[in-house]
Protein backbone atom coordinates (compact mmCIF):
# COMPACT_ATOMS: atom_id res chain seq x y z
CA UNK A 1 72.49 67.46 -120.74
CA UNK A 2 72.39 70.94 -118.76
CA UNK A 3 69.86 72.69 -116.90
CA UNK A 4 68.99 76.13 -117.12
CA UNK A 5 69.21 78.26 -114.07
CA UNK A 6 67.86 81.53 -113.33
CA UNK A 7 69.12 83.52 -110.24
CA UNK A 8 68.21 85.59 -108.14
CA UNK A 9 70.79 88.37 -110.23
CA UNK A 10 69.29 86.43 -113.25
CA UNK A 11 66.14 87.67 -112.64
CA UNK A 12 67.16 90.95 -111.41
CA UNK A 13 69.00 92.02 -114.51
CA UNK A 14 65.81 90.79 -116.34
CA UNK A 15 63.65 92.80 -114.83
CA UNK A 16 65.93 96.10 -115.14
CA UNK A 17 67.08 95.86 -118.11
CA UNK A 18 63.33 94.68 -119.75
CA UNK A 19 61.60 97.07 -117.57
CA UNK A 20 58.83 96.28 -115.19
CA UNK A 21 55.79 97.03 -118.06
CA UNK A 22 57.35 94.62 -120.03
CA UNK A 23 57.09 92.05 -118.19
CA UNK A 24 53.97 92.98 -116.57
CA UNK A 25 52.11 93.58 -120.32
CA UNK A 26 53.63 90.01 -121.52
CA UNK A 27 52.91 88.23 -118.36
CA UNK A 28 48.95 89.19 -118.78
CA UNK A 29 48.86 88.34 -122.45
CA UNK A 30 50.72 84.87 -121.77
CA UNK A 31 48.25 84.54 -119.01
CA UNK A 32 45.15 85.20 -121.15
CA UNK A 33 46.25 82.88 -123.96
CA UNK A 34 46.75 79.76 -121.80
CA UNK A 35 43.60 80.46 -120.07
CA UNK A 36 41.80 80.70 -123.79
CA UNK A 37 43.27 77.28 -125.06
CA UNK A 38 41.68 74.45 -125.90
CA UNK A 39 44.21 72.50 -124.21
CA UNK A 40 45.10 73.55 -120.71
CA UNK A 41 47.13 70.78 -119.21
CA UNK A 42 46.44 69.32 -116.03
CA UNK A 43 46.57 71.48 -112.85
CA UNK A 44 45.64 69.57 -109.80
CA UNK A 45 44.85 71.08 -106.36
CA UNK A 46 47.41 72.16 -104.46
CA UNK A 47 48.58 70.26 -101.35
CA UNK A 48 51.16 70.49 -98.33
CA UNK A 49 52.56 71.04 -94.81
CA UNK A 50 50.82 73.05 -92.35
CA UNK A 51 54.07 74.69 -90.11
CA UNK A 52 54.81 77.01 -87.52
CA UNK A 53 53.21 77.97 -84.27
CA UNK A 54 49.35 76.87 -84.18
CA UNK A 55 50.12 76.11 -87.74
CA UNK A 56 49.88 79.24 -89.07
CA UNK A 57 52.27 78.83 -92.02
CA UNK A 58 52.21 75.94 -95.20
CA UNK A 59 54.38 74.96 -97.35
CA UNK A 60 53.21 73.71 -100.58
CA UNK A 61 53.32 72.13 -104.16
CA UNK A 62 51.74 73.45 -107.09
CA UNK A 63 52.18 71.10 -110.38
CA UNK A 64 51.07 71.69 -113.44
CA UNK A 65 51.31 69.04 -116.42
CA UNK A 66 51.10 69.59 -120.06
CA UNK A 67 50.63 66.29 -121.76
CA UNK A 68 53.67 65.25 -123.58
CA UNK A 69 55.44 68.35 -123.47
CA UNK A 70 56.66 69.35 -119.75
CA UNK A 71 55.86 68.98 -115.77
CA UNK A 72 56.23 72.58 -113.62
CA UNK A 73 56.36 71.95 -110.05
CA UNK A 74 56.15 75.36 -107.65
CA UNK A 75 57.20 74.73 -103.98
CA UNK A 76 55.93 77.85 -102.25
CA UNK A 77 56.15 78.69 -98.47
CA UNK A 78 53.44 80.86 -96.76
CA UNK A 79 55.21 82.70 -93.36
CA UNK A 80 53.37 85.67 -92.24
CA UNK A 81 55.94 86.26 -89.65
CA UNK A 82 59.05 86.63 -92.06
CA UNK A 83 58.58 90.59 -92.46
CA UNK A 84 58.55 91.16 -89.12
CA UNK A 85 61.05 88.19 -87.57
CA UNK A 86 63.10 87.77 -90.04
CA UNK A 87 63.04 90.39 -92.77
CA UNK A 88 62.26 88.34 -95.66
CA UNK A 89 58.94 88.30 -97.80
CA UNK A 90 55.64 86.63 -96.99
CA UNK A 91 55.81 84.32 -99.74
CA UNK A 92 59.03 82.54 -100.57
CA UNK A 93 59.41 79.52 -103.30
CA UNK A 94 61.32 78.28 -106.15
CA UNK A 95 60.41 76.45 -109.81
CA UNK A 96 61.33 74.00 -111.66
CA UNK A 97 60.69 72.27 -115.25
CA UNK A 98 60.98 68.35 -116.17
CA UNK A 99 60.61 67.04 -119.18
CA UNK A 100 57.36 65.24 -119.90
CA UNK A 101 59.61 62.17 -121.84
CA UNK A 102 62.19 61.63 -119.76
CA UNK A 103 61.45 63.41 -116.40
CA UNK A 104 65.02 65.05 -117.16
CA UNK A 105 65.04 68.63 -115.15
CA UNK A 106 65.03 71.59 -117.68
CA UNK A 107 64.94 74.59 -115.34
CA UNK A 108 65.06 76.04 -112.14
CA UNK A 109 64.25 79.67 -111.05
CA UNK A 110 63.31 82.00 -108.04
CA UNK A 111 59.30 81.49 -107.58
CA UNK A 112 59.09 84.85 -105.52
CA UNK A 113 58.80 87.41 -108.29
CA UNK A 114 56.94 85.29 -110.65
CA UNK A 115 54.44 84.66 -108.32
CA UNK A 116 53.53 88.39 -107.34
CA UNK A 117 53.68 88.91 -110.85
CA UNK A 118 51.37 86.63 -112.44
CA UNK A 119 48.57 87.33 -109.45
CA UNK A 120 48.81 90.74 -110.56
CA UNK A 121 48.33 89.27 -113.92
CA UNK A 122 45.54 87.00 -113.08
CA UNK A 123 43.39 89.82 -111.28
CA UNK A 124 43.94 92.34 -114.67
CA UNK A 125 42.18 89.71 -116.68
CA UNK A 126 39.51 89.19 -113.88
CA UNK A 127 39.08 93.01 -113.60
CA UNK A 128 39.04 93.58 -117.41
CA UNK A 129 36.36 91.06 -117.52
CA UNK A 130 34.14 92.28 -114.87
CA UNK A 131 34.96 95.71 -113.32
CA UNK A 132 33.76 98.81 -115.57
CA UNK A 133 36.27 99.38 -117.95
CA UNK A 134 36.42 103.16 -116.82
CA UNK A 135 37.12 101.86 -113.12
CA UNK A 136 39.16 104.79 -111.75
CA UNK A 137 40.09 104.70 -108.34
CA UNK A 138 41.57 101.11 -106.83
CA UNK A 139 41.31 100.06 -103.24
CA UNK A 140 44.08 98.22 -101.93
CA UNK A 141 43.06 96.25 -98.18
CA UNK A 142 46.60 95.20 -97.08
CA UNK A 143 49.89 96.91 -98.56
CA UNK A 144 52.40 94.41 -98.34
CA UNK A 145 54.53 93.14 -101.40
CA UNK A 146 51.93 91.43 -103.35
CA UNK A 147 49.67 94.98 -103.01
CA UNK A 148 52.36 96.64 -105.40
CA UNK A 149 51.75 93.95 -108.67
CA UNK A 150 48.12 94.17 -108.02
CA UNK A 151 48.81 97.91 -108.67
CA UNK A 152 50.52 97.34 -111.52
CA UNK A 153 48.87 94.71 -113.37
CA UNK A 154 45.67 96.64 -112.66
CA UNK A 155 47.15 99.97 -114.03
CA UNK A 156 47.82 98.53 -117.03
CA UNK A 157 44.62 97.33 -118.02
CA UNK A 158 42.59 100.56 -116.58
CA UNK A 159 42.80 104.56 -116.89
CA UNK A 160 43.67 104.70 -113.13
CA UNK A 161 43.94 107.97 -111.30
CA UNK A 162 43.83 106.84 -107.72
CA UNK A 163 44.86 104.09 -105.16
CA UNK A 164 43.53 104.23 -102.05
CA UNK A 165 45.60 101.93 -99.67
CA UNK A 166 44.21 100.63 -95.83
CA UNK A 167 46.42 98.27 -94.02
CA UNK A 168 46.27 97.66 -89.94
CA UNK A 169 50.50 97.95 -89.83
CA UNK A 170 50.50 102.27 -90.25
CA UNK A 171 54.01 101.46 -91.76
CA UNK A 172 53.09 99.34 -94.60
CA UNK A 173 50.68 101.96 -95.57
CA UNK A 174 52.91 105.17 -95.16
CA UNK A 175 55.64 103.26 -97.34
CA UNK A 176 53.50 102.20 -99.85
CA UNK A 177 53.60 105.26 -102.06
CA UNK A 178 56.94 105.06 -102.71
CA UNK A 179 57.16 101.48 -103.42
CA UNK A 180 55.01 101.89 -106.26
CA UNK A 181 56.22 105.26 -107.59
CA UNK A 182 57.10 103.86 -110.99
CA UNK A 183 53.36 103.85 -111.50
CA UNK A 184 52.77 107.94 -111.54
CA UNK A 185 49.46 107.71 -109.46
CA UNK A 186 48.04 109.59 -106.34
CA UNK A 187 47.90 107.03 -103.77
CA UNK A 188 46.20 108.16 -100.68
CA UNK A 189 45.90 106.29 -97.17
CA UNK A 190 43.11 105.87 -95.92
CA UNK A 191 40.61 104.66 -93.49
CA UNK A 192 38.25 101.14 -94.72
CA UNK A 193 35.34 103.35 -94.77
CA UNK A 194 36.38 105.49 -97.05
CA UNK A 195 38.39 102.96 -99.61
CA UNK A 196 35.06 100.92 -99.82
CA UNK A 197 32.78 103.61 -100.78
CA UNK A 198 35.15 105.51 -102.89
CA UNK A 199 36.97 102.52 -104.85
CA UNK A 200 35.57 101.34 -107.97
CA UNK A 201 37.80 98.14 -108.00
CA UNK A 202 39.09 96.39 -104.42
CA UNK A 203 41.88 94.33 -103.68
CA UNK A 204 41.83 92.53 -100.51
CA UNK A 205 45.97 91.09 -100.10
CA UNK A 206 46.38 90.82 -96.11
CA UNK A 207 47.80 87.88 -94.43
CA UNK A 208 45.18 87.32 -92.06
CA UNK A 209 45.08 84.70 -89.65
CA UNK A 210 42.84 81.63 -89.82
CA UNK A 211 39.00 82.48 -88.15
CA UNK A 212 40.36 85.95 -88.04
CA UNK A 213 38.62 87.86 -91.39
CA UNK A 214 36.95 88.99 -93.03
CA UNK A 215 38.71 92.50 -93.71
CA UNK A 216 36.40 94.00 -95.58
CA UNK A 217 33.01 95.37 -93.64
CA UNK A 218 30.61 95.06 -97.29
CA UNK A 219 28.85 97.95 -95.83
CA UNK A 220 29.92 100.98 -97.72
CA UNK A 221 30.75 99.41 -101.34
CA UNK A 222 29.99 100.54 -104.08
CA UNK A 223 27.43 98.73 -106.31
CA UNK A 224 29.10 98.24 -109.21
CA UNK A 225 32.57 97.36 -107.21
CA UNK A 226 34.87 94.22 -108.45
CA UNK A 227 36.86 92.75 -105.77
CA UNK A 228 39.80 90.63 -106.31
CA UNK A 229 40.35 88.52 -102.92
CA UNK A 230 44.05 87.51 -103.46
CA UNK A 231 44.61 86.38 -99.53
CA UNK A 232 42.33 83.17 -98.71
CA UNK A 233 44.99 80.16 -98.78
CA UNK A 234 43.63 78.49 -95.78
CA UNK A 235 41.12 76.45 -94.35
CA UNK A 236 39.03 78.98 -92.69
CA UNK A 237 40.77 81.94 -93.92
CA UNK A 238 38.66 84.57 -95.99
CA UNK A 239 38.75 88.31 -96.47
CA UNK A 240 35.32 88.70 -97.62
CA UNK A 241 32.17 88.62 -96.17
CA UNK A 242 29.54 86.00 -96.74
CA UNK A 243 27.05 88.32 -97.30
CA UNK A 244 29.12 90.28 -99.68
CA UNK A 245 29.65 87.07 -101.79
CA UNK A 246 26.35 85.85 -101.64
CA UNK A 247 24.74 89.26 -103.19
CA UNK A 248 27.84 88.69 -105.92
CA UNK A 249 28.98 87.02 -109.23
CA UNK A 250 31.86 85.35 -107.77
CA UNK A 251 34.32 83.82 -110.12
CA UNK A 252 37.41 81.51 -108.91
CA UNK A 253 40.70 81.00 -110.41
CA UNK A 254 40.60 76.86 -109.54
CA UNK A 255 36.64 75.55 -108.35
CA UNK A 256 38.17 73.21 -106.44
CA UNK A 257 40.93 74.59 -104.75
CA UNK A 258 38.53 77.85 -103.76
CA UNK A 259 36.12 75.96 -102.33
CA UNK A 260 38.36 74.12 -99.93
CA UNK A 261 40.57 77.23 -98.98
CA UNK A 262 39.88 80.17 -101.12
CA UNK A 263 36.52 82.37 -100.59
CA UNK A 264 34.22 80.13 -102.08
CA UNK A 265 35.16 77.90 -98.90
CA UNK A 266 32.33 79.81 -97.50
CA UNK A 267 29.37 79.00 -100.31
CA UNK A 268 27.61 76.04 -101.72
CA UNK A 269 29.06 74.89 -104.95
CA UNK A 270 25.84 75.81 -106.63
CA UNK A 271 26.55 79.49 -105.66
CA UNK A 272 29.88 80.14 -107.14
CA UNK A 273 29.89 81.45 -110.29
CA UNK A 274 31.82 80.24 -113.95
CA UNK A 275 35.21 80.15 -113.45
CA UNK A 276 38.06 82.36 -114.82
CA UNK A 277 38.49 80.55 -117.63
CA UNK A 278 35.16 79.87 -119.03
CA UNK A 279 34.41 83.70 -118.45
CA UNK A 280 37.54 84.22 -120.83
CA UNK A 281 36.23 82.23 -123.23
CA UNK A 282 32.87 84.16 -122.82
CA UNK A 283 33.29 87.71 -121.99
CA UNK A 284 30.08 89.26 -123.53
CA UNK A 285 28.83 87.22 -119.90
CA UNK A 286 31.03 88.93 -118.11
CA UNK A 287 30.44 91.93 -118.96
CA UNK A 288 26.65 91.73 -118.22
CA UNK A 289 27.65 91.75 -114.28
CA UNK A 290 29.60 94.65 -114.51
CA UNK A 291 26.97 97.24 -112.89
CA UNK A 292 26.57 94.73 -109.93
CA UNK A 293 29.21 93.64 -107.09
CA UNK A 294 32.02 90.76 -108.31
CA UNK A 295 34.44 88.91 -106.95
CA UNK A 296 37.57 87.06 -108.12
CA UNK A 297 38.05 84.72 -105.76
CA UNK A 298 42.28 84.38 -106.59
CA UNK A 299 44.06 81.00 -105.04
CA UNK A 300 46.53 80.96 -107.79
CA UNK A 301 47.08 77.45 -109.03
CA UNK A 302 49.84 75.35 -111.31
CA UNK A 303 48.91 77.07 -114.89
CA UNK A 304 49.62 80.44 -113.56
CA UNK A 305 53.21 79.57 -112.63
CA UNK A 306 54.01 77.09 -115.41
CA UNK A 307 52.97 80.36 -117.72
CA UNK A 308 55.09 82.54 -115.43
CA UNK A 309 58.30 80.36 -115.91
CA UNK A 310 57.62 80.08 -119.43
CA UNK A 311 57.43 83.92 -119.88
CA UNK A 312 61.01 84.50 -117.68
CA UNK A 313 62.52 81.48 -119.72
CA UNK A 314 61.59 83.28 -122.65
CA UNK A 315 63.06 86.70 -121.69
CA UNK A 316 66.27 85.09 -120.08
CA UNK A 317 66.61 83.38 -123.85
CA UNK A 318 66.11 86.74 -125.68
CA UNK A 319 68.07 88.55 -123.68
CA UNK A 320 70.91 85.80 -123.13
CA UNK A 321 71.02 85.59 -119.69
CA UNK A 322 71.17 82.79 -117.47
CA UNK A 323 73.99 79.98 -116.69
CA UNK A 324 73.39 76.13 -118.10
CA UNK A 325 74.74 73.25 -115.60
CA UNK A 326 74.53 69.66 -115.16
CA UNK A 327 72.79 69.26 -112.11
CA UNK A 328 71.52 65.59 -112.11
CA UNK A 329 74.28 62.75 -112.47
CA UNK A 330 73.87 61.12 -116.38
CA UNK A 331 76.37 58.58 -115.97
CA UNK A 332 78.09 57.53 -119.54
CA UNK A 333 76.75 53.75 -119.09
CA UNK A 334 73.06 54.44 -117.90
CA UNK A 335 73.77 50.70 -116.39
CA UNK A 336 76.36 51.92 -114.24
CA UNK A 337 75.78 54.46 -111.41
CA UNK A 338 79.49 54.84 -110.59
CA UNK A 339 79.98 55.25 -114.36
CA UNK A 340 81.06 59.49 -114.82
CA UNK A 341 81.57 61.77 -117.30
């Protein structure tokens, strides 16, 4: 019995030769589907290893379990010094498939891409939901890698003319425009002032440090404004203000996972809003918040990714890519470890 493995040139040639829309546009409609079903699965909180100096970096496990059918497990590491130190993205992780049955592993892929891609994806539902569906101009706090699928995702669910882009590192912002010229938009630096009061929908993707946010000042927004706060992954990390949230719908991905390290770590339970999902399955209640302030409060959780592997295994299949090997030893005598094939 083989396993199917996706590399990184796997992925790659995906991507190229399926075009980034297309896997944007099926990512989101994957996304909304699962998030629609009666049966979800099982997606506990996440959990893990606080690393690095002052423990500024985690690695962590994201499962998801659907019932009979299949296990996803996402190891994902969290290093905001690899840009800078060591030249490698923010985020790094891999994913893997076992059978439900017989705990057999069915796949493994790169994590990296499919994560950026379905948080993009989860914030154009959010925003579809509750931003003004003529939302024109985008505000993007932080420009880093996961800035450019929030971008994209969002510009495929809105008639966007603008991005306005504010990061603290001038040479994240500068070389955002080109990074996201597949996208045909004006994108403008700018001062926080400015992105706040001009931006009808904000995305708030830094990699502040613990105790160190928020980023945004809530003082010049506008008051219709939908915010999707993609960075919180931390105890006592946020990028919003309180008193931002607290004049706000605000809507997590995963209740319990935001309120121990997402946004909603700074509100009562009884203050958070209906979740993603139950907004999905009720949008004419969504939509009745759009002329006030909103907030997607995004932690990302197992769902997301076991949807994201399903949609890349699905591509690879249609577009015959990938390699098949026997990774785990399945001796001819199951009796017999030293038995071989």
């Amino acid at each position: 019995m083989e396993t199917t493995v996706l590399t990184r040139q796997h992925v790659a040639k995906l991507v190229k030769e399926s075009g980034n829309d297309r896997f944007m546009d099926r990512m989101i409609v994957r996304l909304q589907e699962a998030f629609t079903a009666p049966d979800k699965g099982v997606s506990p909180t996440r959990d893990g290893f606080l690393r690095g100096p002052g423990n500024t970096a985690i690695l962590e496990w994201m499962p998801h379990h659907d019932p009979g059918r299949s296990i996803t497990i996402k190891t994902v590491a969290y290093t905001p010094s690899n840009p800078g130190t060591f030249q490698l993205p923010t985020i790094i992780g891999s994913l893997t498939r076992y059978d439900d049955v017989t705990g057999r592993l069915l796949a493994v892929c790169d994590g990296i891409l499919p994560t950026a891609i379905r948080t993009g994806a989860a914030s154009a539902i959010a925003s579809r939901l509750l931003a003004r569906p003529d939302s024109r101009v985008l505000g993007l706090v932080g420009a880093g890698a996961q800035a450019v699928t929030q971008a994209h995702a969002l510009s495929r669910v809105f008639p966007l003319e603008q991005i306005l882009v504010h990061d603290i590192d001038p040479d994240h912002a500068r070389s955002f425009a080109d990074r996201v010229d597949f996208l045909d938009l004006d994108v403008k630096v700018v001062e926080l002032a400015e992105l706040e009061s001009a931006a009808d929908i904000i995305c708030t993707v830094t990699s502040v440090g613990v105790g160190d946010g928020p980023v945004l000042s809530g003082t010049n927004l506008r008051p219709h404004v939908h915010i999707n706060a993609i960075g919180a992954d931390l105890i006592g990390k946020f990028e919003v203000p309180v008193s931002v949230l607290k004049s706000a719908l605000v809507t997590p991905d995963h209740l319990a996972q935001a309120l121990r390290e997402g946004e909603c770590q700074q509100l009562e339970e009884g203050d958070v809003g209906p979740d993603l999902m139950t907004l999905c399955a009720d949008p004419e209640t969504a939509a009745r918040h759009r002329d006030g302030v909103t907030v997607f409060d995004s932690t990302g959780f197992g769902l997301e990714d076991h949807v994201a592997l399903d949609v890349l295994l699905e591509l690879a299949e249609e577009a015959g890519i990938g390699d098949r090997v026997q990774i785990e030893h399945l001796p001819d005598d199951a009796l017999n470890p030293y038995s071989f094939q």
